[in-house]
PDB file of N, CA and C in Angstrom:
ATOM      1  N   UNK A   1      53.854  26.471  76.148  1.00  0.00           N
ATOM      2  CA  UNK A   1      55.125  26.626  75.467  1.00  0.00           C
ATOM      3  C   UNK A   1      55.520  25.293  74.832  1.00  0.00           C
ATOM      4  N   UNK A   2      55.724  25.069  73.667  1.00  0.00           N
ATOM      5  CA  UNK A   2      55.989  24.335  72.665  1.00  0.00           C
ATOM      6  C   UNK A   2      57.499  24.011  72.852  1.00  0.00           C
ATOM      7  N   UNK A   3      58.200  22.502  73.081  1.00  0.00           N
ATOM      8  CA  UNK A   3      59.471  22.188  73.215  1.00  0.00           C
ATOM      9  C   UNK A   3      60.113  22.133  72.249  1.00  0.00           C
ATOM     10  N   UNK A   4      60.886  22.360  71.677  1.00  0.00           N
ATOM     11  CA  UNK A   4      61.767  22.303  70.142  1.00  0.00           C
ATOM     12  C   UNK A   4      62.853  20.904  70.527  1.00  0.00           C
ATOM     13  N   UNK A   5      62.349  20.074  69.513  1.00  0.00           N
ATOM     14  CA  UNK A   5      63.111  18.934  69.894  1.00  0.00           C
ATOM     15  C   UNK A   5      64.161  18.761  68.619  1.00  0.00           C
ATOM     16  N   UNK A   6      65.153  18.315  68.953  1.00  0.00           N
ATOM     17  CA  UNK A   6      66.739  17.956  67.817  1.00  0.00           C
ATOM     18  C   UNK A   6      66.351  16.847  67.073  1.00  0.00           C
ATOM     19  N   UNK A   7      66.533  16.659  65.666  1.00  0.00           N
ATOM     20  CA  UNK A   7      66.660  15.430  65.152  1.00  0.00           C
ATOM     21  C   UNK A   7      67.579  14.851  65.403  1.00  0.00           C
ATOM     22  N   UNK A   8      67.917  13.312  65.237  1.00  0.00           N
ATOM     23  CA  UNK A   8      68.828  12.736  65.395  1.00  0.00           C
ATOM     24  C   UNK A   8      69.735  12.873  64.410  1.00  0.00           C
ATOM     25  N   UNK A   9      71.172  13.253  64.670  1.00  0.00           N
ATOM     26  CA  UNK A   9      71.826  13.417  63.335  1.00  0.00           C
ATOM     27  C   UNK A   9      72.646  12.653  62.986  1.00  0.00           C
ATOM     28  N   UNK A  10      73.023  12.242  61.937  1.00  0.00           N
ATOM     29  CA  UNK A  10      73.975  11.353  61.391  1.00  0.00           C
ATOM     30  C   UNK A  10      75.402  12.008  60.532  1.00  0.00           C
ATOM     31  N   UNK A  11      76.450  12.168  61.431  1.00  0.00           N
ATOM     32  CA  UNK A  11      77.314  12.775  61.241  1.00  0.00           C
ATOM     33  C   UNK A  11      78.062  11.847  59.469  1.00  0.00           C
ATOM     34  N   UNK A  12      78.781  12.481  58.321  1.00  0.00           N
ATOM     35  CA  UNK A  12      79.008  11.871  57.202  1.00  0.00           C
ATOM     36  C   UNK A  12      81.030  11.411  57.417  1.00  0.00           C
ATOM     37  N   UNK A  13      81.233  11.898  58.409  1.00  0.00           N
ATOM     38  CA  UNK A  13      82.887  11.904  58.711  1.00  0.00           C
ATOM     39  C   UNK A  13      83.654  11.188  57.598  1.00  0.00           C
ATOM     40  N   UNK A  14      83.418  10.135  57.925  1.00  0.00           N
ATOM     41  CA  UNK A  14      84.088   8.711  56.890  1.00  0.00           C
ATOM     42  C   UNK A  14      84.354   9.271  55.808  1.00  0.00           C
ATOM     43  N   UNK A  15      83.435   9.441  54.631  1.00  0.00           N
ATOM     44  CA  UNK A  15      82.977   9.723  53.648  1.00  0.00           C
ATOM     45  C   UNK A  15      83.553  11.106  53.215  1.00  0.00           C
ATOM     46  N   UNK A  16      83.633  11.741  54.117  1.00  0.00           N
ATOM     47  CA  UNK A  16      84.066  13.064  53.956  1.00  0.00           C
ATOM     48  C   UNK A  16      85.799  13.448  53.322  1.00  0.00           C
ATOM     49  N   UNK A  17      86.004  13.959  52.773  1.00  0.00           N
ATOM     50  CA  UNK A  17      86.959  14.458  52.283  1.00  0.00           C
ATOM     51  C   UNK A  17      88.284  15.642  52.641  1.00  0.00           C
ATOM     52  N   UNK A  18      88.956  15.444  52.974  1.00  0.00           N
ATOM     53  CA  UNK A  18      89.423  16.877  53.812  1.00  0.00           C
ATOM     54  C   UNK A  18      89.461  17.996  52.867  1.00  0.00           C
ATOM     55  N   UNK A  19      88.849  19.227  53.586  1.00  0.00           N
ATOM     56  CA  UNK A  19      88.319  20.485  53.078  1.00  0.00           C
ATOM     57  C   UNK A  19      87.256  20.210  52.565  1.00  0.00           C
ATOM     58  N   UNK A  20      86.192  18.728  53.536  1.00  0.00           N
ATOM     59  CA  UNK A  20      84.706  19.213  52.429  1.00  0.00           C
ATOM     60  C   UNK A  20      84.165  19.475  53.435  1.00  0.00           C
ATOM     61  N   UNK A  21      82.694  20.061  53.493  1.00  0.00           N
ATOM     62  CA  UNK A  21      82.015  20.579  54.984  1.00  0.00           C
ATOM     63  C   UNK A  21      80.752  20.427  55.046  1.00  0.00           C
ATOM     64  N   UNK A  22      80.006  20.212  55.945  1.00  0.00           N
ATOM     65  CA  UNK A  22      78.436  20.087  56.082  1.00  0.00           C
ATOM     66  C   UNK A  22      77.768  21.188  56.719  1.00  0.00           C
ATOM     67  N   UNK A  23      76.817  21.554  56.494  1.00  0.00           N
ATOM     68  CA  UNK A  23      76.126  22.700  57.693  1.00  0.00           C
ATOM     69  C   UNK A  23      74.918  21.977  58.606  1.00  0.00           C
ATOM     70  N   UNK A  24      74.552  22.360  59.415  1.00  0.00           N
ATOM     71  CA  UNK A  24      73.659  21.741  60.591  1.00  0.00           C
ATOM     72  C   UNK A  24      72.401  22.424  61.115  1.00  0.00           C
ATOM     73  N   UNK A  25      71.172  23.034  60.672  1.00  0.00           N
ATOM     74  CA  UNK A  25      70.593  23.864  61.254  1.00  0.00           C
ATOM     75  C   UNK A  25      70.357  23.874  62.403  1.00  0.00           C
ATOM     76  N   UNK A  26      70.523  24.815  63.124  1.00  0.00           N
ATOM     77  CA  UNK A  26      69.897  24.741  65.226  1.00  0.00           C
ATOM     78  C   UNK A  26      70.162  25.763  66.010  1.00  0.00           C
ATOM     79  N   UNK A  27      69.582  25.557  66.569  1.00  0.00           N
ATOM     80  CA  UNK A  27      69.131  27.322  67.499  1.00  0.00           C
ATOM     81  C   UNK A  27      70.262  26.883  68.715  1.00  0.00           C
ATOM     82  N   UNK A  28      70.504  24.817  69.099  1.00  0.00           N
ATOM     83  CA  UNK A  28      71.587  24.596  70.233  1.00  0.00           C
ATOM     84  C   UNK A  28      72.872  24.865  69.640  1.00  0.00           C
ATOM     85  N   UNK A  29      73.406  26.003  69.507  1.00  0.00           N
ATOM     86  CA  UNK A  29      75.050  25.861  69.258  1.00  0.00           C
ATOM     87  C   UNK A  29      75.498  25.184  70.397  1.00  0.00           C
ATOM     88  N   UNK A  30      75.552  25.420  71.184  1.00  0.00           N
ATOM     89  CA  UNK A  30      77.208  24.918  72.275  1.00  0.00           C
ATOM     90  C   UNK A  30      76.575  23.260  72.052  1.00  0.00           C
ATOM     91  N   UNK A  31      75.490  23.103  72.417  1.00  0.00           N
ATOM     92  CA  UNK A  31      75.423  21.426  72.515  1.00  0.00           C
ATOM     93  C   UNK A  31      75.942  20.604  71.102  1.00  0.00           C
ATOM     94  N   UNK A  32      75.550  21.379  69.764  1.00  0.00           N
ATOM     95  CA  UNK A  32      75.849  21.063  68.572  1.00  0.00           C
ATOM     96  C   UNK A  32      77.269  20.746  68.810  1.00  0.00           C
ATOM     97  N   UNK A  33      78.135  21.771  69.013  1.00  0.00           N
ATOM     98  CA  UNK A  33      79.735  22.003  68.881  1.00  0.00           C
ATOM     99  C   UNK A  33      79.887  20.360  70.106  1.00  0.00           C
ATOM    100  N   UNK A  34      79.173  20.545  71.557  1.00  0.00           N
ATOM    101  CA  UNK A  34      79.855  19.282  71.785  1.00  0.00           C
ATOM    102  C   UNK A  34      79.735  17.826  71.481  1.00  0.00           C
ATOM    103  N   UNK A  35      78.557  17.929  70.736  1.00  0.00           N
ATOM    104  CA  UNK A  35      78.272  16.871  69.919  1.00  0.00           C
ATOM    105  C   UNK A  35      79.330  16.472  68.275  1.00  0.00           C
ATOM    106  N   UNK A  36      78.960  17.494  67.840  1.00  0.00           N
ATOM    107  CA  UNK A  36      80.000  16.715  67.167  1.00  0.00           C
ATOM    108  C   UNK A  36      81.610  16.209  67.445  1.00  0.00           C
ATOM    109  N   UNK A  37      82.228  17.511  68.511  1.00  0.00           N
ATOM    110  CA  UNK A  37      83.538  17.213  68.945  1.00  0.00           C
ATOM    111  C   UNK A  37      83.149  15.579  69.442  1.00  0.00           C
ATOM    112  N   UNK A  38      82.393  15.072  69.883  1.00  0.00           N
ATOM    113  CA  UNK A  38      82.489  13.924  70.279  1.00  0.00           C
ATOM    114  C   UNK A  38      82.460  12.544  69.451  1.00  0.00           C
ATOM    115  N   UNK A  39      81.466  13.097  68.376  1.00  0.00           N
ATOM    116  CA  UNK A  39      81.370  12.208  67.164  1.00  0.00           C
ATOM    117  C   UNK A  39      82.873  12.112  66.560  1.00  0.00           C
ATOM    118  N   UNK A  40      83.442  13.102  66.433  1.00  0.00           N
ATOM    119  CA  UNK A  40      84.776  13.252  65.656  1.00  0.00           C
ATOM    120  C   UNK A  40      85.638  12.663  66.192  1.00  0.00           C
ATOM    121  N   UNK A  41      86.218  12.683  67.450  1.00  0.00           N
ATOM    122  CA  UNK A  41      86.611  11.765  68.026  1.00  0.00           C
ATOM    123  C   UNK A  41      86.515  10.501  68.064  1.00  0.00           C
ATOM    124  N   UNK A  42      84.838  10.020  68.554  1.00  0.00           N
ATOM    125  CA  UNK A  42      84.953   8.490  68.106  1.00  0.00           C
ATOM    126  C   UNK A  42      85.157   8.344  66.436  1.00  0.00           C
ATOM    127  N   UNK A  43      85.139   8.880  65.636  1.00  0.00           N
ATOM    128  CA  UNK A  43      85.351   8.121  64.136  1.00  0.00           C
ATOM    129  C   UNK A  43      86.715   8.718  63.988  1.00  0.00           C
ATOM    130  N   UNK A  44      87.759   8.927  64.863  1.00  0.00           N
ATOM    131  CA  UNK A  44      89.186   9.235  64.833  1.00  0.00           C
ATOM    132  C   UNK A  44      88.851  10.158  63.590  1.00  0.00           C
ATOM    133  N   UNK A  45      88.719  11.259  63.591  1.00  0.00           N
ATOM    134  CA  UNK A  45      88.951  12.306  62.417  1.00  0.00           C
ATOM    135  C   UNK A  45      89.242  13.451  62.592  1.00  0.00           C
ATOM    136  N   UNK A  46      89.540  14.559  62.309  1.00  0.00           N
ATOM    137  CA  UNK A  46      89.768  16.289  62.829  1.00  0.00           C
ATOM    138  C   UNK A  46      88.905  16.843  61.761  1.00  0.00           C
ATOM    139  N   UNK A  47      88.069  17.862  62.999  1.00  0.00           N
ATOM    140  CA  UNK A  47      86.869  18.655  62.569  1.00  0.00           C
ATOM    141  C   UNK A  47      87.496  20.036  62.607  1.00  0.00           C
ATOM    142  N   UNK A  48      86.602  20.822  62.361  1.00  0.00           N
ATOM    143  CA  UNK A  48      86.581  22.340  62.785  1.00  0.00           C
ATOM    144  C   UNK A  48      85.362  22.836  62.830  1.00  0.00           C
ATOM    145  N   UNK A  49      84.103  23.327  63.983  1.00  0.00           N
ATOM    146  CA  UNK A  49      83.225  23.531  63.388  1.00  0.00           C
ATOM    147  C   UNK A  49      83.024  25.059  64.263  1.00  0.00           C
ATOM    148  N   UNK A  50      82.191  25.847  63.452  1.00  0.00           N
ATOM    149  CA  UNK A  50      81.467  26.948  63.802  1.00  0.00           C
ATOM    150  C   UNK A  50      80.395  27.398  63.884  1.00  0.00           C
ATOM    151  N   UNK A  51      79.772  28.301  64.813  1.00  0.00           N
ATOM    152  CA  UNK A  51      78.362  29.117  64.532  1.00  0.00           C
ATOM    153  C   UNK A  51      78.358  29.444  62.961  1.00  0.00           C
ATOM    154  N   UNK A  52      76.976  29.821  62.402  1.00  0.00           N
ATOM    155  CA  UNK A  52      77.337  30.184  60.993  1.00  0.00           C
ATOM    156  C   UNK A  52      75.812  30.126  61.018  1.00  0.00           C
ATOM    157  N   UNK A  53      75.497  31.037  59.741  1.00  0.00           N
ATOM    158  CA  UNK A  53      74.352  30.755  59.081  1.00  0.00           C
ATOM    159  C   UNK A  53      74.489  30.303  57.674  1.00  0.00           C
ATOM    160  N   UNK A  54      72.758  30.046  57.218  1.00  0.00           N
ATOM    161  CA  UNK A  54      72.941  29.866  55.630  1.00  0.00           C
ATOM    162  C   UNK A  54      71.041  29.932  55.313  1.00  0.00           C
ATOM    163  N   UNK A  55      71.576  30.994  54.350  1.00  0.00           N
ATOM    164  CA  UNK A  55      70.144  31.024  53.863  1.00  0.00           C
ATOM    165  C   UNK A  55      68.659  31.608  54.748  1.00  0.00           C
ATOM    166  N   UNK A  56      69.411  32.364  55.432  1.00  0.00           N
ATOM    167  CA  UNK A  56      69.071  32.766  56.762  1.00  0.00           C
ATOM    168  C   UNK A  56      68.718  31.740  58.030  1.00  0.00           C
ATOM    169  N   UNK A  57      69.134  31.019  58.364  1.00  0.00           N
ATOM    170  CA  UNK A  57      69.311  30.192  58.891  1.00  0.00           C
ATOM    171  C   UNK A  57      70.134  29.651  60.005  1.00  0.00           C
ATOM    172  N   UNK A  58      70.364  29.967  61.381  1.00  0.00           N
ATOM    173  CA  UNK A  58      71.646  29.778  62.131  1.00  0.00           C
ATOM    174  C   UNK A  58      71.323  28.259  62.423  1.00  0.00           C
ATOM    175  N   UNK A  59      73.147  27.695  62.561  1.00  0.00           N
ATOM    176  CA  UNK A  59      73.581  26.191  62.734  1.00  0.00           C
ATOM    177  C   UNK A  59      75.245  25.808  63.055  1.00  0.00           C
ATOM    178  N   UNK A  60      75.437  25.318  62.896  1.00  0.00           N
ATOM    179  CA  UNK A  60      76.479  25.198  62.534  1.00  0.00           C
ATOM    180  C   UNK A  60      77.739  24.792  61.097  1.00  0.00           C
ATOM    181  N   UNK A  61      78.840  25.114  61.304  1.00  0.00           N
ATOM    182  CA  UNK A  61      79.211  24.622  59.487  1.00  0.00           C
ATOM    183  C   UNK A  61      80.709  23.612  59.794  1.00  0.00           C
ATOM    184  N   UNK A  62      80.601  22.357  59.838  1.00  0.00           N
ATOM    185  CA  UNK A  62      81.435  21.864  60.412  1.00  0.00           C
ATOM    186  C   UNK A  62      82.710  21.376  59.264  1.00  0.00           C
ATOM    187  N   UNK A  63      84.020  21.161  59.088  1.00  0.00           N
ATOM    188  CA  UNK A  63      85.088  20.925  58.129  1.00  0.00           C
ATOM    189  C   UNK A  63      85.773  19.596  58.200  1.00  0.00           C
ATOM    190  N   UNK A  64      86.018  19.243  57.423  1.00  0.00           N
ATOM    191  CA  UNK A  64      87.045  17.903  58.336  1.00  0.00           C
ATOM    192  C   UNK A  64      88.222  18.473  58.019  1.00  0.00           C
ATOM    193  N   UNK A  65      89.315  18.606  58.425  1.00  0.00           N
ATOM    194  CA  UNK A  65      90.427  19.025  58.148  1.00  0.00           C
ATOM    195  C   UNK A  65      91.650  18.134  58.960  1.00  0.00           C
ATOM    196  N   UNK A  66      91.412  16.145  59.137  1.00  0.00           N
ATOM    197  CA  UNK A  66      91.936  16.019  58.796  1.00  0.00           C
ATOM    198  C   UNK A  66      91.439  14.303  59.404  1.00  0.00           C
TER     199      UNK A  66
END
């Protein structure tokens, strides 16, 4: 059995715009969701993120909203 390993991701927060959004491909939702809640936090920002697909594809689709 073959391990599926995560890339390291580099969250864009800063940069980001409120109401702009990124998507995330990954089969880990819950770990995704607490990963970024944590990223968001340290770069003081407000997220919103969800399960979601794209392109057939499940991940997550995260917002800054604020």
């Amino acid at each position: 059995m073959t391990k599926v390993v995560e890339p390291e991701w580099i969250f864009p927060f800063e940069a980001m715009a409120v109401g702009e959004s990124f998507f995330i491909p990954t089969v880990k939702i819950p770990e995704m969701l607490y990963v970024i809640d944590c990223r968001a936090k340290a770069a003081q920002v407000r997220v919103k993120a969800f399960a979601s697909s794209k392109e057939g594809h499940l991940g997550v689709r995260v917002w800054r909203i604020g």
